[in-house]
C-alpha atoms as a PDB file:
ATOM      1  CA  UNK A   1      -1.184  25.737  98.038  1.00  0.00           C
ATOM      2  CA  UNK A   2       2.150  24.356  98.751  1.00  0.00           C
ATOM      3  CA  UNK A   3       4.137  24.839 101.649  1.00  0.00           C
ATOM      4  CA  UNK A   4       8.372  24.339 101.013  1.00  0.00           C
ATOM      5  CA  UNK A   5      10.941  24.261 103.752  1.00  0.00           C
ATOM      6  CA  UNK A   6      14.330  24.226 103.914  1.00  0.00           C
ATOM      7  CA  UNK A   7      16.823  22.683 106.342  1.00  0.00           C
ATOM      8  CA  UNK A   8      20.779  21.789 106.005  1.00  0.00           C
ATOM      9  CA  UNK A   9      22.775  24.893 105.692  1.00  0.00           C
ATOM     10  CA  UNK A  10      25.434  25.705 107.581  1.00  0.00           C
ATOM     11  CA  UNK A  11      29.449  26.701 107.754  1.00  0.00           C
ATOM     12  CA  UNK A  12      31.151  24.543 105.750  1.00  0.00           C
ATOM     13  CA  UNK A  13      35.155  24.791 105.208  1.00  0.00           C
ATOM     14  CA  UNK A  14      36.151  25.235 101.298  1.00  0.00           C
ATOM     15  CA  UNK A  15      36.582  22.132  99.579  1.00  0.00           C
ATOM     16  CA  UNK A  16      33.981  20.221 101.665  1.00  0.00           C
ATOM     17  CA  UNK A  17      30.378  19.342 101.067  1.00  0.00           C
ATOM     18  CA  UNK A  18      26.645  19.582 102.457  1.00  0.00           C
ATOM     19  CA  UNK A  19      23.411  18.691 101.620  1.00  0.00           C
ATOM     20  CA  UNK A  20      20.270  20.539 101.578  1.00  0.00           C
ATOM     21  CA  UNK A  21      16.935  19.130 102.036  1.00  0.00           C
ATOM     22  CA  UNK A  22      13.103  20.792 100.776  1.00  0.00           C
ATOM     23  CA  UNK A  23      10.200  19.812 102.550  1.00  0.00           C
ATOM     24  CA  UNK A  24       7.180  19.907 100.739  1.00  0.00           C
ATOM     25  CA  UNK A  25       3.662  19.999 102.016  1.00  0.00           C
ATOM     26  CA  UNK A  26      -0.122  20.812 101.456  1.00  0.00           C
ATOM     27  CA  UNK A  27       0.182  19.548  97.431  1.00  0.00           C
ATOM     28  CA  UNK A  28       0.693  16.086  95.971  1.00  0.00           C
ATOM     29  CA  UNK A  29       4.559  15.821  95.201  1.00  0.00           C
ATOM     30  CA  UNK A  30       3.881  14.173  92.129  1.00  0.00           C
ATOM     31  CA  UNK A  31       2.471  17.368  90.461  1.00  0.00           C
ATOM     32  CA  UNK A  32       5.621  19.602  90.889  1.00  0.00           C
ATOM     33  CA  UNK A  33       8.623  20.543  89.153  1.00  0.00           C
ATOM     34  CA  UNK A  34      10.945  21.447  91.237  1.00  0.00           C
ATOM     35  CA  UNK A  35      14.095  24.142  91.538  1.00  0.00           C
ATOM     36  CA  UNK A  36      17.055  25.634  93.442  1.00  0.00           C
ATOM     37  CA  UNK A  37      18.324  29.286  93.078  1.00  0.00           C
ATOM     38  CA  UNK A  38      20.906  31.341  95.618  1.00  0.00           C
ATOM     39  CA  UNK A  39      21.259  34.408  96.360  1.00  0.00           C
ATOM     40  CA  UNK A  40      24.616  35.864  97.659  1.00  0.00           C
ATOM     41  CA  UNK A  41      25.010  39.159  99.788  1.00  0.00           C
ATOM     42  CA  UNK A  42      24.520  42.306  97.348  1.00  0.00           C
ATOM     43  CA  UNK A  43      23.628  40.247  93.483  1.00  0.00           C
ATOM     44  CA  UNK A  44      20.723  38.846  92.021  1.00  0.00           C
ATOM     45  CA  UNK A  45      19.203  35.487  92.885  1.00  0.00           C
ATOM     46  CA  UNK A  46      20.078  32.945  89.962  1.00  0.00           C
ATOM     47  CA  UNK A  47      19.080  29.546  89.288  1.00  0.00           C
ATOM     48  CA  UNK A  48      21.345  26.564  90.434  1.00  0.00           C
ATOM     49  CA  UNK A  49      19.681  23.476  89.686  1.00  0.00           C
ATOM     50  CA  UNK A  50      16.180  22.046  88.626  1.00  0.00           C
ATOM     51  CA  UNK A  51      14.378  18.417  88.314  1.00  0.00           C
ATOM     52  CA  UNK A  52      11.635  17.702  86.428  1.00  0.00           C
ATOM     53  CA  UNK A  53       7.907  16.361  87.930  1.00  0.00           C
ATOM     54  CA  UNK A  54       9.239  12.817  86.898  1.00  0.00           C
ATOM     55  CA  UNK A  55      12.141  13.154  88.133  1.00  0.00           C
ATOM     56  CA  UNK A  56      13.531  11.955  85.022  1.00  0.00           C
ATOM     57  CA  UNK A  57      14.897  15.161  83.944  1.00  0.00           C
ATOM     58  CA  UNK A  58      17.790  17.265  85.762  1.00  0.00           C
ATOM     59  CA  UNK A  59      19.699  20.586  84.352  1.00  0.00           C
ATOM     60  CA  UNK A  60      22.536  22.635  85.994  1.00  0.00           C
ATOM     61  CA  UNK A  61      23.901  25.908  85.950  1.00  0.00           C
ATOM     62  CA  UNK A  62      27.243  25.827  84.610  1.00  0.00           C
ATOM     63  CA  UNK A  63      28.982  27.007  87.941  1.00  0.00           C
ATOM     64  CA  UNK A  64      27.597  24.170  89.607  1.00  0.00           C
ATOM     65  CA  UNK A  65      27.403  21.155  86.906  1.00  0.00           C
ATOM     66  CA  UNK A  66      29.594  18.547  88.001  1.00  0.00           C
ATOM     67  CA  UNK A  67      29.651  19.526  92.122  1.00  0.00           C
ATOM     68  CA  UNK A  68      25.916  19.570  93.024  1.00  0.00           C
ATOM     69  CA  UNK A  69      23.701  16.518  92.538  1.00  0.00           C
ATOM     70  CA  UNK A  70      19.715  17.568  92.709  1.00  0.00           C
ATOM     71  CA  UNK A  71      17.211  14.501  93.490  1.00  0.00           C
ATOM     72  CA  UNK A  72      14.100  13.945  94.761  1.00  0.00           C
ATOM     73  CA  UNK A  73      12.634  11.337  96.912  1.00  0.00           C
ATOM     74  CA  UNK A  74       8.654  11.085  96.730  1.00  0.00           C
ATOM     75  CA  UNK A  75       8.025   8.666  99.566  1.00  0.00           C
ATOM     76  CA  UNK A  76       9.234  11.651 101.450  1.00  0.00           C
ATOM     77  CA  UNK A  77       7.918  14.529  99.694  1.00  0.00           C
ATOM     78  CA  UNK A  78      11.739  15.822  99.118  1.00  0.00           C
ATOM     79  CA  UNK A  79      13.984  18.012  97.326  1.00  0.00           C
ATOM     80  CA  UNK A  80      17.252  17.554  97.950  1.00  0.00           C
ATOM     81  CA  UNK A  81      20.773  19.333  96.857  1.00  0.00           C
ATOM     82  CA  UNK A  82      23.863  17.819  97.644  1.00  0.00           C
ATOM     83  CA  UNK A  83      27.027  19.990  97.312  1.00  0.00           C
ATOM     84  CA  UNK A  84      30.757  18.838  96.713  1.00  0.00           C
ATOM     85  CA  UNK A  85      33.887  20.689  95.965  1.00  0.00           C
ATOM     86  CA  UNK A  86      32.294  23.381  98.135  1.00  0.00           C
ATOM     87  CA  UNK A  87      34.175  27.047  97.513  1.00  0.00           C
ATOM     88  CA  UNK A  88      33.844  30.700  98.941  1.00  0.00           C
ATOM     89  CA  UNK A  89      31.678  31.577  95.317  1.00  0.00           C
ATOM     90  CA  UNK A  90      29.309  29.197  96.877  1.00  0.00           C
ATOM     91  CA  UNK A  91      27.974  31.040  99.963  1.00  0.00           C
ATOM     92  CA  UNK A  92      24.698  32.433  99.536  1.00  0.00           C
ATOM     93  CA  UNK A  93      21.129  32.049 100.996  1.00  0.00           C
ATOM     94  CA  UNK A  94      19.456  29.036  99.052  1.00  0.00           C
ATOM     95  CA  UNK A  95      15.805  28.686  98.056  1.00  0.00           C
ATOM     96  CA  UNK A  96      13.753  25.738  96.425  1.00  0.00           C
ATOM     97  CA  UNK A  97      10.869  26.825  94.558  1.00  0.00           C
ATOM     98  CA  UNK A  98       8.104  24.544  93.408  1.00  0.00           C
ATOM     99  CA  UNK A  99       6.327  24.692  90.185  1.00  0.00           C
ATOM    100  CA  UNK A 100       2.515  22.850  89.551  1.00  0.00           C
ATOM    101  CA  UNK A 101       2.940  21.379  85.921  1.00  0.00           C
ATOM    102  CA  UNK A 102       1.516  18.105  84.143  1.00  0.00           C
ATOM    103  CA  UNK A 103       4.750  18.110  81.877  1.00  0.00           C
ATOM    104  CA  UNK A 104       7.490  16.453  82.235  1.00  0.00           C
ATOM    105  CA  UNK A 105       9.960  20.213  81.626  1.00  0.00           C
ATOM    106  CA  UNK A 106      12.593  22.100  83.911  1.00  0.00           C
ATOM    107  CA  UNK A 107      12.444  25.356  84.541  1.00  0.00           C
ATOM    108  CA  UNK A 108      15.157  27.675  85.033  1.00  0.00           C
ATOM    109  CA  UNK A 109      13.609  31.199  85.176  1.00  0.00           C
ATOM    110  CA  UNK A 110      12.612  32.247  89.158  1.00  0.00           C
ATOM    111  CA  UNK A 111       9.632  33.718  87.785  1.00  0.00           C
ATOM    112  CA  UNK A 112       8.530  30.251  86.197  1.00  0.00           C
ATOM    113  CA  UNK A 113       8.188  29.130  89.937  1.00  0.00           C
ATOM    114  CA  UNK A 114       4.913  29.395  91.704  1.00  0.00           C
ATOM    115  CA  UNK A 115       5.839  28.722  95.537  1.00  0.00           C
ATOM    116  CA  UNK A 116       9.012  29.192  97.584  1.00  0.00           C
ATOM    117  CA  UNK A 117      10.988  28.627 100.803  1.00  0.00           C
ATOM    118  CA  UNK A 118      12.380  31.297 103.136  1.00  0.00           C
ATOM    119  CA  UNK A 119      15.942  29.710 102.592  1.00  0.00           C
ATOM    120  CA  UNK A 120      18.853  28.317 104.523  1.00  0.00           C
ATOM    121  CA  UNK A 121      22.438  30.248 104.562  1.00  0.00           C
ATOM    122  CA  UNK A 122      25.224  28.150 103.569  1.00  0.00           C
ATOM    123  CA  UNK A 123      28.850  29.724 104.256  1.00  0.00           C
ATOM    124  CA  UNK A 124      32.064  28.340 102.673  1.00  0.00           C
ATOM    125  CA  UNK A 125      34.654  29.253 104.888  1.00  0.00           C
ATOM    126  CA  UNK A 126      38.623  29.084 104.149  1.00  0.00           C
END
């Protein structure tokens, strides 16, 4: 079992930037791929970024690529998203998931995910 939470949401005025962090517990670090999805009031929740176990691979959604940076820090046992160019599309409730694997793959697909947080509302404001 794995236990994910996140912190670092918040209001943030359009154009600006914040970063999200994924705590991970109760499974070595090492053995998970890892992901972010949103979910804004009234659609579906959709994938925004994932990194591999390694670390060595990375993919984007296309209404991110470019803004958001995804990284992970092991000594800490981390996931962490940060957001530039921040814009109203951007408010949503976001989620890490965490996926055991012993390849080196992304996954993009929320049902490819095995474990998740509760989530932590970001707001771009104008």
């Amino acid at each position: 079992q794995i236990q994910l939470v996140e912190s670092g949401g918040g209001l943030v005025q359009a154009g600006g930037s914040r970063r999200l962090s994924c705590a991970t517990s109760g499974r070595p670090f090492t053995t998970v791929a890892m992901g972010w999805f949103r979910q804004a009031p009234g659609q579906e929740r959709e994938f925004v970024t994932a990194i591999s176990r390694s670390g060595g691979g990375t993919y984007y959604a296309d209404s991110v690529k470019g803004r958001f940076t995804i990284s992970r820090d092991n000594a800490r046992n981390t996931v962490n998203l940060q957001m530039n160019l921040l814009n109203a599309e951007d408010t949503a409730v976001y989620y890490c998931a965490a996926k055991s694997t012993a390849g080196l793959g992304v996954f993009t697909t929320a049902r490819d995910y095995d474990y998740w947080g509760q989530g932590t509302q970001v707001t771009v404001s104008s």
